[in-house]
PDB file of N, CA and C in Angstrom:
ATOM      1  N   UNK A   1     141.535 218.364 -15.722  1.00  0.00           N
ATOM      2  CA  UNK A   1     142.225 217.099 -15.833  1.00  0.00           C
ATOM      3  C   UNK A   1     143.566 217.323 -16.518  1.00  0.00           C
ATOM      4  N   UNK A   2     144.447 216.766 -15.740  1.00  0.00           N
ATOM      5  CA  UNK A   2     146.026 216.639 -16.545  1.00  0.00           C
ATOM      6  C   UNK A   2     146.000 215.848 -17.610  1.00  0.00           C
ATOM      7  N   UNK A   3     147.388 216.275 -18.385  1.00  0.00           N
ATOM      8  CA  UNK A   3     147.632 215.334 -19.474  1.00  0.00           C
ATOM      9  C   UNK A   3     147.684 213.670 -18.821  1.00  0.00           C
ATOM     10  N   UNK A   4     147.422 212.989 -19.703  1.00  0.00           N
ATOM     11  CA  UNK A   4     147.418 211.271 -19.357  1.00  0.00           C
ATOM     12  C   UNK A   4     148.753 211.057 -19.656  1.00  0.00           C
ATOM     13  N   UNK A   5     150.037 211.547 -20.052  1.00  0.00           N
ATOM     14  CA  UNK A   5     151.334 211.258 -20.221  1.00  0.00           C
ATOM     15  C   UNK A   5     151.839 211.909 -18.617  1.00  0.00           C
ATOM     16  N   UNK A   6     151.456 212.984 -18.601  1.00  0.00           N
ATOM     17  CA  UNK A   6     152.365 213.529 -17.453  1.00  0.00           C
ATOM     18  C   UNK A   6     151.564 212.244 -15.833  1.00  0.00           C
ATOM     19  N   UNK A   7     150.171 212.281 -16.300  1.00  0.00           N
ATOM     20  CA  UNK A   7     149.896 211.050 -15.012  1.00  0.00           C
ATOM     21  C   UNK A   7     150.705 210.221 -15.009  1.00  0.00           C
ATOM     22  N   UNK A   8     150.983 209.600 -15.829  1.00  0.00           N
ATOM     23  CA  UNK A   8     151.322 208.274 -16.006  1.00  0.00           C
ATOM     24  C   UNK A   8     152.914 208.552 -15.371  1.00  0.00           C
ATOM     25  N   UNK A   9     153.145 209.385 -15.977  1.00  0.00           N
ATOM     26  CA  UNK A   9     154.943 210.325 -15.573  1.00  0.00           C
ATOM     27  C   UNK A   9     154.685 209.566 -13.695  1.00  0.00           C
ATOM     28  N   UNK A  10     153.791 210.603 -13.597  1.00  0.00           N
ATOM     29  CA  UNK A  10     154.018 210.705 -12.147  1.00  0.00           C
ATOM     30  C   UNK A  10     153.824 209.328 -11.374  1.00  0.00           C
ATOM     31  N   UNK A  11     152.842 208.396 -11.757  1.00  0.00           N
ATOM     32  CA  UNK A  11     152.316 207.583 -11.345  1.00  0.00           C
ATOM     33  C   UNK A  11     153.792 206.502 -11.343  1.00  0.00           C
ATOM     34  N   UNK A  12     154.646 206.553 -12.160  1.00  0.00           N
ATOM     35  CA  UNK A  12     155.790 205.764 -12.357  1.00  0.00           C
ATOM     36  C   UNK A  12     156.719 205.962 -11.446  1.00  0.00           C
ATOM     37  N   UNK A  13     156.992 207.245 -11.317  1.00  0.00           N
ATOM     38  CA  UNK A  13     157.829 207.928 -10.312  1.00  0.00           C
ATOM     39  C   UNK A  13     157.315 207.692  -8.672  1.00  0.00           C
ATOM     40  N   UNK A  14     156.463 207.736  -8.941  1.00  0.00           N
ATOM     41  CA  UNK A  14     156.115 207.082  -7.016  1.00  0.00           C
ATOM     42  C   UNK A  14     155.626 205.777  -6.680  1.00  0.00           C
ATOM     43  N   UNK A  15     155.667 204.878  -7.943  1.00  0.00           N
ATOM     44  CA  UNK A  15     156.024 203.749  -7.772  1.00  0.00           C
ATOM     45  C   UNK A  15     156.925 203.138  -7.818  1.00  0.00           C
ATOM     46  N   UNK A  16     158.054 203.896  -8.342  1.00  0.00           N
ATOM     47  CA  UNK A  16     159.688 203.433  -7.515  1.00  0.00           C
ATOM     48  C   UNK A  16     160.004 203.859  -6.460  1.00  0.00           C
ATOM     49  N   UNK A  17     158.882 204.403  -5.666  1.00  0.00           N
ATOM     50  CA  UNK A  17     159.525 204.332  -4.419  1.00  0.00           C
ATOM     51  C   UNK A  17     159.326 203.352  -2.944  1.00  0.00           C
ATOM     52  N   UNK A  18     158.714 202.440  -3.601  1.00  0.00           N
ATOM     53  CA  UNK A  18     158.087 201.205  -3.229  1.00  0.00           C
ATOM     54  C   UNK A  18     160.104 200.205  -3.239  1.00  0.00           C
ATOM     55  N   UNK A  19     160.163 199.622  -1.777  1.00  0.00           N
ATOM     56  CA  UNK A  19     160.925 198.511  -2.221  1.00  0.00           C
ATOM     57  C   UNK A  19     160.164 197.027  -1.871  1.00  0.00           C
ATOM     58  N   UNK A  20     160.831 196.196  -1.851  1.00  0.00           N
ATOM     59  CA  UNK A  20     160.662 194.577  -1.505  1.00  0.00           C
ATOM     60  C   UNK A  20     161.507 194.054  -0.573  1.00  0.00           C
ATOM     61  N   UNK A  21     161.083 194.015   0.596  1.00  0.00           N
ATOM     62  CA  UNK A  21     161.500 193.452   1.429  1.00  0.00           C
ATOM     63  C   UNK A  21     161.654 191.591   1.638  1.00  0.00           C
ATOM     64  N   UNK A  22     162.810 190.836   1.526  1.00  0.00           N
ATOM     65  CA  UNK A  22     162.600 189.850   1.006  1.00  0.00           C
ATOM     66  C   UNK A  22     162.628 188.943   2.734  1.00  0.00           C
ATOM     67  N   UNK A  23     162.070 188.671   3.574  1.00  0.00           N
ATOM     68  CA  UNK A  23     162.751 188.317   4.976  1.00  0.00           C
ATOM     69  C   UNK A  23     161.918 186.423   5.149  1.00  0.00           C
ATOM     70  N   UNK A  24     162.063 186.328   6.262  1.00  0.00           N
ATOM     71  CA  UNK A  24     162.168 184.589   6.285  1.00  0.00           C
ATOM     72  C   UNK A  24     160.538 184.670   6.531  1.00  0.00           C
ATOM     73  N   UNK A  25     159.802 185.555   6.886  1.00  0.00           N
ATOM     74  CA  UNK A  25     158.430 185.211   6.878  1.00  0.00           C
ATOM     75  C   UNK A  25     157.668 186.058   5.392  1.00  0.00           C
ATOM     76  N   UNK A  26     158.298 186.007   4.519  1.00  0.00           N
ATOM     77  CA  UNK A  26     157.766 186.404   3.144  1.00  0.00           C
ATOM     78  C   UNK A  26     158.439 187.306   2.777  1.00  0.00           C
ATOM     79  N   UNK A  27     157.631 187.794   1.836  1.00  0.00           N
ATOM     80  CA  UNK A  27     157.976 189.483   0.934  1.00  0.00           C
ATOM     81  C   UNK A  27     156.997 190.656   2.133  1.00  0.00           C
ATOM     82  N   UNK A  28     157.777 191.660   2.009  1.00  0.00           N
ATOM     83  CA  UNK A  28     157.423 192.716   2.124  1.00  0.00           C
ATOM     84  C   UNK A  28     156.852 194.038   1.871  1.00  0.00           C
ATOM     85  N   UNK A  29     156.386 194.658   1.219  1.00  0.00           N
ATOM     86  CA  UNK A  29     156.333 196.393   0.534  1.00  0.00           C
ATOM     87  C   UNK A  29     156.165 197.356   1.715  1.00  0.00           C
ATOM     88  N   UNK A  30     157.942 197.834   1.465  1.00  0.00           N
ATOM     89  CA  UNK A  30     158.100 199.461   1.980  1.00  0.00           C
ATOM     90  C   UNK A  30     158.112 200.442   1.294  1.00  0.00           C
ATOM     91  N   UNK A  31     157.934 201.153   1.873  1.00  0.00           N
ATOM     92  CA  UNK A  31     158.115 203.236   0.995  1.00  0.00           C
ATOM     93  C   UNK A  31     159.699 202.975   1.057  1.00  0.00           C
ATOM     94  N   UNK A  32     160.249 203.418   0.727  1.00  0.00           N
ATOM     95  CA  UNK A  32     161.812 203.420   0.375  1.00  0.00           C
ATOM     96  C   UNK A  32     161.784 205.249   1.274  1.00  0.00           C
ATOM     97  N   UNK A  33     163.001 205.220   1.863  1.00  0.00           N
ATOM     98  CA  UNK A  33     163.190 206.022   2.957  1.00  0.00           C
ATOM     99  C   UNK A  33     162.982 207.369   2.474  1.00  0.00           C
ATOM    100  N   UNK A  34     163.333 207.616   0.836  1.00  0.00           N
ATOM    101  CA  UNK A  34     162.662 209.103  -0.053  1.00  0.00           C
ATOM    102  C   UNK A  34     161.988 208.996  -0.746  1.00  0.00           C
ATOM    103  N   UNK A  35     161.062 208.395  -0.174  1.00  0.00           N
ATOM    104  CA  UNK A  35     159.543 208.644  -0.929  1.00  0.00           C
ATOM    105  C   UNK A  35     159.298 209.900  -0.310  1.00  0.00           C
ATOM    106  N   UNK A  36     158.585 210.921  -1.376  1.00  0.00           N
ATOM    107  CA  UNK A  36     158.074 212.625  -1.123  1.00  0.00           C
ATOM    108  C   UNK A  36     156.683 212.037  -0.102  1.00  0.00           C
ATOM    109  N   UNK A  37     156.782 213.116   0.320  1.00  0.00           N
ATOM    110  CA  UNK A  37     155.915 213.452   1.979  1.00  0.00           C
ATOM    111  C   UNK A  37     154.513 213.272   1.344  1.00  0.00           C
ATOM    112  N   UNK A  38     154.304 213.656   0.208  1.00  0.00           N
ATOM    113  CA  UNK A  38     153.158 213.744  -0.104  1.00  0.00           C
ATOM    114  C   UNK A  38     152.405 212.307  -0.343  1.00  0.00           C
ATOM    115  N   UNK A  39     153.274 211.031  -1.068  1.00  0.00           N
ATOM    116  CA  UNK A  39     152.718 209.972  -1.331  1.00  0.00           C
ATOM    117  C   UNK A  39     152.554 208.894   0.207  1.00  0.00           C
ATOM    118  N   UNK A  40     153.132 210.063   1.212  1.00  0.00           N
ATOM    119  CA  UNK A  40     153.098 209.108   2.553  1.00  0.00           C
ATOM    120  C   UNK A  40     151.431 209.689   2.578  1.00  0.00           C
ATOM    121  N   UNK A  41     151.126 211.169   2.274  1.00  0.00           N
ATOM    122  CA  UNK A  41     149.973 211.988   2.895  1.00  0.00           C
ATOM    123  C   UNK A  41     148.708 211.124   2.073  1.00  0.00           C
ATOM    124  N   UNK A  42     149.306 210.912   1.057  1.00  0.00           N
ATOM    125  CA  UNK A  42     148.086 210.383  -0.099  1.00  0.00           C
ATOM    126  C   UNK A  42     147.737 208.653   0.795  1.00  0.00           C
ATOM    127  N   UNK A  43     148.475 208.152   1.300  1.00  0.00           N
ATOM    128  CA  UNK A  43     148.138 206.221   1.598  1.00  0.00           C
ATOM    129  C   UNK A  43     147.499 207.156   2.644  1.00  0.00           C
ATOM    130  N   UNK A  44     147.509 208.014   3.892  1.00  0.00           N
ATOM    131  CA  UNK A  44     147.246 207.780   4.990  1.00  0.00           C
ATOM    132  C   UNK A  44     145.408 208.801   4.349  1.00  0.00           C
ATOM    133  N   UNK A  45     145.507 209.602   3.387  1.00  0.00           N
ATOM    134  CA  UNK A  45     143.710 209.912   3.024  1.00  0.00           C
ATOM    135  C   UNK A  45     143.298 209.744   2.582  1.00  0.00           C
ATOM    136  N   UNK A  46     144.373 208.980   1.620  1.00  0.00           N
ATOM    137  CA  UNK A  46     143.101 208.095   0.582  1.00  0.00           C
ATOM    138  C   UNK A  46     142.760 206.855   0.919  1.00  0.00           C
ATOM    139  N   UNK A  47     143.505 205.822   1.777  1.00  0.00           N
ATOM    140  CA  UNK A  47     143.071 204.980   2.477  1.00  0.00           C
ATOM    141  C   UNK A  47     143.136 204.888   3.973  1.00  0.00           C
ATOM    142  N   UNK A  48     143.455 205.846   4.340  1.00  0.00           N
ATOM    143  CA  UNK A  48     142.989 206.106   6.008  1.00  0.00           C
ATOM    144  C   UNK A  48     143.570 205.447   6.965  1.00  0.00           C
ATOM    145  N   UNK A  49     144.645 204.244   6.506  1.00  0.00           N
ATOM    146  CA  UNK A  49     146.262 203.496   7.389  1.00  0.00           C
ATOM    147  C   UNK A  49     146.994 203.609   6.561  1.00  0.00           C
ATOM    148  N   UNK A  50     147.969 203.047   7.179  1.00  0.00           N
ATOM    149  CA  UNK A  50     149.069 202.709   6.202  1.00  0.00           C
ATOM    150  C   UNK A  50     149.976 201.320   6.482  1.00  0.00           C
ATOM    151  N   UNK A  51     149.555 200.318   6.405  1.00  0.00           N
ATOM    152  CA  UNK A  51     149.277 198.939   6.255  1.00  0.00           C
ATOM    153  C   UNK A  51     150.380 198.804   5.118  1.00  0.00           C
ATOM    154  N   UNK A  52     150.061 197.004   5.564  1.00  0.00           N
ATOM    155  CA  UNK A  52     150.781 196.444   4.058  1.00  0.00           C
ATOM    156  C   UNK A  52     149.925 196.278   3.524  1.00  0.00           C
ATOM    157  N   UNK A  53     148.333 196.048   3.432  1.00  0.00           N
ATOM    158  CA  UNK A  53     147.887 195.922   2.808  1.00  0.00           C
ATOM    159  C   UNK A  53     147.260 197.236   2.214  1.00  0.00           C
ATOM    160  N   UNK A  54     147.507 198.475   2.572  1.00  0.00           N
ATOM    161  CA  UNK A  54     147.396 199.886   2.098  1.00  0.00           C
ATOM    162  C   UNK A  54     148.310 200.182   1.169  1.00  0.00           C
ATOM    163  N   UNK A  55     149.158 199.391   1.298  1.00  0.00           N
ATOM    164  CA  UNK A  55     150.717 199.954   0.302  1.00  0.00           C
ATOM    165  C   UNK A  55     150.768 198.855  -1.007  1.00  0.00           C
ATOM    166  N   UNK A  56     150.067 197.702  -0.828  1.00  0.00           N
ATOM    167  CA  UNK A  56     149.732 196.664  -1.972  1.00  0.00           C
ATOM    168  C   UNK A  56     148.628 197.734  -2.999  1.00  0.00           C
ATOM    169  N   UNK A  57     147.533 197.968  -2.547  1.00  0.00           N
ATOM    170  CA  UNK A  57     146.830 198.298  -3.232  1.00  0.00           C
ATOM    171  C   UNK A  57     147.447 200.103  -3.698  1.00  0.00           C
ATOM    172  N   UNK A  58     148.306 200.804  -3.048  1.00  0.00           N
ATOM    173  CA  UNK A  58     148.502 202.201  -3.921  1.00  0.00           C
ATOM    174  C   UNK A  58     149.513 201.286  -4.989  1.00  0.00           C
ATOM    175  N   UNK A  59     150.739 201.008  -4.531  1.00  0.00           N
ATOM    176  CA  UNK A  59     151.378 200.050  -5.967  1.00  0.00           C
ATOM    177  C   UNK A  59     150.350 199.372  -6.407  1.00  0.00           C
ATOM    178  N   UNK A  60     150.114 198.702  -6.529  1.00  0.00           N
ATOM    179  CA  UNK A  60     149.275 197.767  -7.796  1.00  0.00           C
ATOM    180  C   UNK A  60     148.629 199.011  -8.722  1.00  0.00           C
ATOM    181  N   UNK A  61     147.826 199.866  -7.665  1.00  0.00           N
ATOM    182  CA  UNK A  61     147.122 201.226  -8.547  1.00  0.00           C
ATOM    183  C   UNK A  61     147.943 202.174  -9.459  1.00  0.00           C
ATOM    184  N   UNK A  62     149.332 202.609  -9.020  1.00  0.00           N
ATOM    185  CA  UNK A  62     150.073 203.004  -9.600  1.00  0.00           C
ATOM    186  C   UNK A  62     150.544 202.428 -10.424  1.00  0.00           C
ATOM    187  N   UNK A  63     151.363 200.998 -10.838  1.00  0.00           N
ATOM    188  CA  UNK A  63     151.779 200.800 -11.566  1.00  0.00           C
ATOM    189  C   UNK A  63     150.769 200.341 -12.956  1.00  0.00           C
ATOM    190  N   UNK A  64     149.355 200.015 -12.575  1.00  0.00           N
ATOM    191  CA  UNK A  64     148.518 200.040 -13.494  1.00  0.00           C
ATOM    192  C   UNK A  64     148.553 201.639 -13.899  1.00  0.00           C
ATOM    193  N   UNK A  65     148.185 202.770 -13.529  1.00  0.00           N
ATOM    194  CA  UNK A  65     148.106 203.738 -14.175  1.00  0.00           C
ATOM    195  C   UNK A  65     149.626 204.257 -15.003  1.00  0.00           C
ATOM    196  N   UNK A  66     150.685 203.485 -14.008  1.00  0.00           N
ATOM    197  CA  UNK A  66     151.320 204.321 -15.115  1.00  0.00           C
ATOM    198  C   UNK A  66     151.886 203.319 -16.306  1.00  0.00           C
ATOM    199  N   UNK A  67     151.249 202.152 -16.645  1.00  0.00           N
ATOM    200  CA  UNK A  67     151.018 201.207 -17.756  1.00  0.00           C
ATOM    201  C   UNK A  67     150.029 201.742 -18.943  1.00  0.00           C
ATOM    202  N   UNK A  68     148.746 201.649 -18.316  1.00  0.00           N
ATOM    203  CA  UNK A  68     147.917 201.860 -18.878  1.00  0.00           C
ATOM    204  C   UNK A  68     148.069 202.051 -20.342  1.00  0.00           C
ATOM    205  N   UNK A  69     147.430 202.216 -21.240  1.00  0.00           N
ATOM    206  CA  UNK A  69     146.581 202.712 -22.532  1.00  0.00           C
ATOM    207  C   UNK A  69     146.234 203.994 -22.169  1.00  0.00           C
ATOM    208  N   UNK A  70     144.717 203.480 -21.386  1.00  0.00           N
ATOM    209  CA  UNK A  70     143.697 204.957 -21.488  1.00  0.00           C
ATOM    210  C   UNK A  70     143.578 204.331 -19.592  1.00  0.00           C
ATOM    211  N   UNK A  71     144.376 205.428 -19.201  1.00  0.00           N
ATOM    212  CA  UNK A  71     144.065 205.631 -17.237  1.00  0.00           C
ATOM    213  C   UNK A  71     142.499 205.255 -16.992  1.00  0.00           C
ATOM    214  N   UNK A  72     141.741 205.493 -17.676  1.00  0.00           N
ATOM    215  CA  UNK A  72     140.618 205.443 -16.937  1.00  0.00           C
ATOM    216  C   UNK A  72     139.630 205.000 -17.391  1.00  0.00           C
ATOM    217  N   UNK A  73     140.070 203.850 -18.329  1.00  0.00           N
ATOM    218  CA  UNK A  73     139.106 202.599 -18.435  1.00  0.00           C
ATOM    219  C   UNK A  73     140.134 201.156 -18.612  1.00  0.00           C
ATOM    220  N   UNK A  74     141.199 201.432 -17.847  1.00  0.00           N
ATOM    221  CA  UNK A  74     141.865 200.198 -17.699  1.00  0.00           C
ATOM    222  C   UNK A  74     141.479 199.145 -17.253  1.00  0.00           C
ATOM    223  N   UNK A  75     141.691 198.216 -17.129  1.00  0.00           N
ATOM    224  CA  UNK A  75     141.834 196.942 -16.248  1.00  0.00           C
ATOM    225  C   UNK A  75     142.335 196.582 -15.060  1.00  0.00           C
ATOM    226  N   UNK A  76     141.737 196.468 -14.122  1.00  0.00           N
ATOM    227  CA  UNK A  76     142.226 196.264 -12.231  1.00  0.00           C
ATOM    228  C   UNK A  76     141.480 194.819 -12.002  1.00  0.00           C
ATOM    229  N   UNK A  77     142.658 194.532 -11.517  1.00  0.00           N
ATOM    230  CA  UNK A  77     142.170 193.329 -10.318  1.00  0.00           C
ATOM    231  C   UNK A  77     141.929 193.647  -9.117  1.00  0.00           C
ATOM    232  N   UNK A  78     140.159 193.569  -9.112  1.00  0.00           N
ATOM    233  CA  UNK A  78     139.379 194.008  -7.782  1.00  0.00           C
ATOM    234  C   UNK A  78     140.054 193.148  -6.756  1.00  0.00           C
ATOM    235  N   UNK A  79     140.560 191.770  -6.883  1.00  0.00           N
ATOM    236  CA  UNK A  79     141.400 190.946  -5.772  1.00  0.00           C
ATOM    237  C   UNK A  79     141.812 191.857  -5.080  1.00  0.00           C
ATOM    238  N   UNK A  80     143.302 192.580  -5.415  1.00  0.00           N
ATOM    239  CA  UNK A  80     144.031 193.111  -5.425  1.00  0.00           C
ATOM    240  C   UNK A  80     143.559 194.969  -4.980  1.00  0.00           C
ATOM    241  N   UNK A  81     143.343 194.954  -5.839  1.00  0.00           N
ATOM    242  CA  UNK A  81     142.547 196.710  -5.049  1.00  0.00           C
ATOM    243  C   UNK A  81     141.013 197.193  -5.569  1.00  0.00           C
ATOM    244  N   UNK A  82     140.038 197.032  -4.632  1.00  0.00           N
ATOM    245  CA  UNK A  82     138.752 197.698  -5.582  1.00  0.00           C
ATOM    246  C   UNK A  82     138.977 198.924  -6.353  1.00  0.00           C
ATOM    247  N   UNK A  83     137.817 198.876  -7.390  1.00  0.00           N
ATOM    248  CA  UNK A  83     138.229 199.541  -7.858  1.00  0.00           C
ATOM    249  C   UNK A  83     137.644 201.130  -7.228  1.00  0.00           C
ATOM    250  N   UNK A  84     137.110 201.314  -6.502  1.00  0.00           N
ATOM    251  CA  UNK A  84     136.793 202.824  -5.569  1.00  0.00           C
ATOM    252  C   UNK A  84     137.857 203.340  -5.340  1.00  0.00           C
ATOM    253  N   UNK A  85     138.725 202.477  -4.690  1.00  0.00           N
ATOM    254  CA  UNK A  85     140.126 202.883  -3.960  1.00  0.00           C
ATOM    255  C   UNK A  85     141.180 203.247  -5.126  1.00  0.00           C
ATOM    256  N   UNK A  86     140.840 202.431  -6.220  1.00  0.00           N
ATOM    257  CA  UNK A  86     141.323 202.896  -7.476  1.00  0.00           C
ATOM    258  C   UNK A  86     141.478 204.432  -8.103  1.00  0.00           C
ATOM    259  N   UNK A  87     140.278 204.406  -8.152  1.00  0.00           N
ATOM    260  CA  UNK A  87     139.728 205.504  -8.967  1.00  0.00           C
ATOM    261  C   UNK A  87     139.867 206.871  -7.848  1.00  0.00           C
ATOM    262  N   UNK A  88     139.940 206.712  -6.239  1.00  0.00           N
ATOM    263  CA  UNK A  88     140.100 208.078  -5.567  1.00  0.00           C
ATOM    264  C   UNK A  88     141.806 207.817  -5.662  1.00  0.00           C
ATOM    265  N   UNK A  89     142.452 207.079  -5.676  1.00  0.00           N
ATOM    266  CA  UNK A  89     144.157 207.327  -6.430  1.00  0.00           C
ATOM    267  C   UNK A  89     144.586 207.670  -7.623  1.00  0.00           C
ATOM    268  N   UNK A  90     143.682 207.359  -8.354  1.00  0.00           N
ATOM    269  CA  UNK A  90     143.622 207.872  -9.741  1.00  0.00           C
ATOM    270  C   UNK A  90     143.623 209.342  -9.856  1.00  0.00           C
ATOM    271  N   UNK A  91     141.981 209.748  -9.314  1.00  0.00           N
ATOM    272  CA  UNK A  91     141.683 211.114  -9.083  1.00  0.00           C
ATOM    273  C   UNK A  91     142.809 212.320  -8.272  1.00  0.00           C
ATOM    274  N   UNK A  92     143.605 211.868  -7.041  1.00  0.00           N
ATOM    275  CA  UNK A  92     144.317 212.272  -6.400  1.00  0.00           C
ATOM    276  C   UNK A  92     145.275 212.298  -7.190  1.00  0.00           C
ATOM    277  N   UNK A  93     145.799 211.525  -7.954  1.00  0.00           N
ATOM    278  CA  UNK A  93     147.659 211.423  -8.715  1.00  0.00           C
ATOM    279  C   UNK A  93     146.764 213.179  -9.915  1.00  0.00           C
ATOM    280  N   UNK A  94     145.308 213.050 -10.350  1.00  0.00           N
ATOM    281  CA  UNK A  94     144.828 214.195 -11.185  1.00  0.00           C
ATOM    282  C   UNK A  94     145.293 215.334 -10.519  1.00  0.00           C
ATOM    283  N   UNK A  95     144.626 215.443  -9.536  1.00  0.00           N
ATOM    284  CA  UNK A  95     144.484 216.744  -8.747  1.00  0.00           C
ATOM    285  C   UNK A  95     145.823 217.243  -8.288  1.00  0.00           C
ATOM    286  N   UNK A  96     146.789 216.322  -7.897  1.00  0.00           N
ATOM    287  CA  UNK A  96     148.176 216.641  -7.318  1.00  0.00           C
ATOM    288  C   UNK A  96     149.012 217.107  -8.884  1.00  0.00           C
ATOM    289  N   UNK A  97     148.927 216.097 -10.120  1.00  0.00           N
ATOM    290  CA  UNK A  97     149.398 216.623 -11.472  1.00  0.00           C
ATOM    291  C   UNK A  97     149.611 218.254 -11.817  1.00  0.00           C
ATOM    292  N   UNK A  98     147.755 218.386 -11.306  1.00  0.00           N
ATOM    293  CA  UNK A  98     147.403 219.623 -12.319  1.00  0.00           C
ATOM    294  C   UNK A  98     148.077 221.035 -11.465  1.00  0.00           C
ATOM    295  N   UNK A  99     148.695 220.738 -10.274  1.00  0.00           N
ATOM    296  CA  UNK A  99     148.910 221.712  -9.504  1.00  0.00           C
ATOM    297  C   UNK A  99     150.207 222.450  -9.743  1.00  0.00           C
TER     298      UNK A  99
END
């Protein structure tokens, strides 16, 4: 397991790469055109599309982890992303850290 500072590092950093699309039928969430290859690789295996509603739940997950206290007994709104889908983004931002 990585340090919980450097997660959080990272977890911040690829959640700016999220923009807001503001258009006449709502808001939007895009990858911003340099987001690293890898956080495209992570939405499409850790949740298996890549949706708007795939890209709600890695932001929401990210920016909770890189808030957090303690990563891994935080607080999630299951609304918003279960927490399974949580915790294998969690695990993945680990495994990609420690490398």
């Amino acid at each position: 397991m990585t340090d919980e500072n450097d997660l959080q590092e990272l977890a911040a950093e690829y959640a700016s790469c999220f923009d807001f699309d503001f258009g006449d039928s709502g808001i939007a969430l895009t990858l911003s055109e340099d987001a690293p290859p890898e956080l495209v690789s992570m939405i499409k295996d850790v949740l298996g599309d890549y949706t708007q509603e795939s890209l709600v739940k890695v932001y929401e997950s990210l920016n909770i982890i890189s808030e957090a206290e303690d990563v891994f007994s935080c607080e999630i709104d299951e609304k918003v992303c279960p927490l399974s889908i949580f915790c294998r983004i969690a695990r993945w931002l680990d495994k990609t850290n420690a490398r």
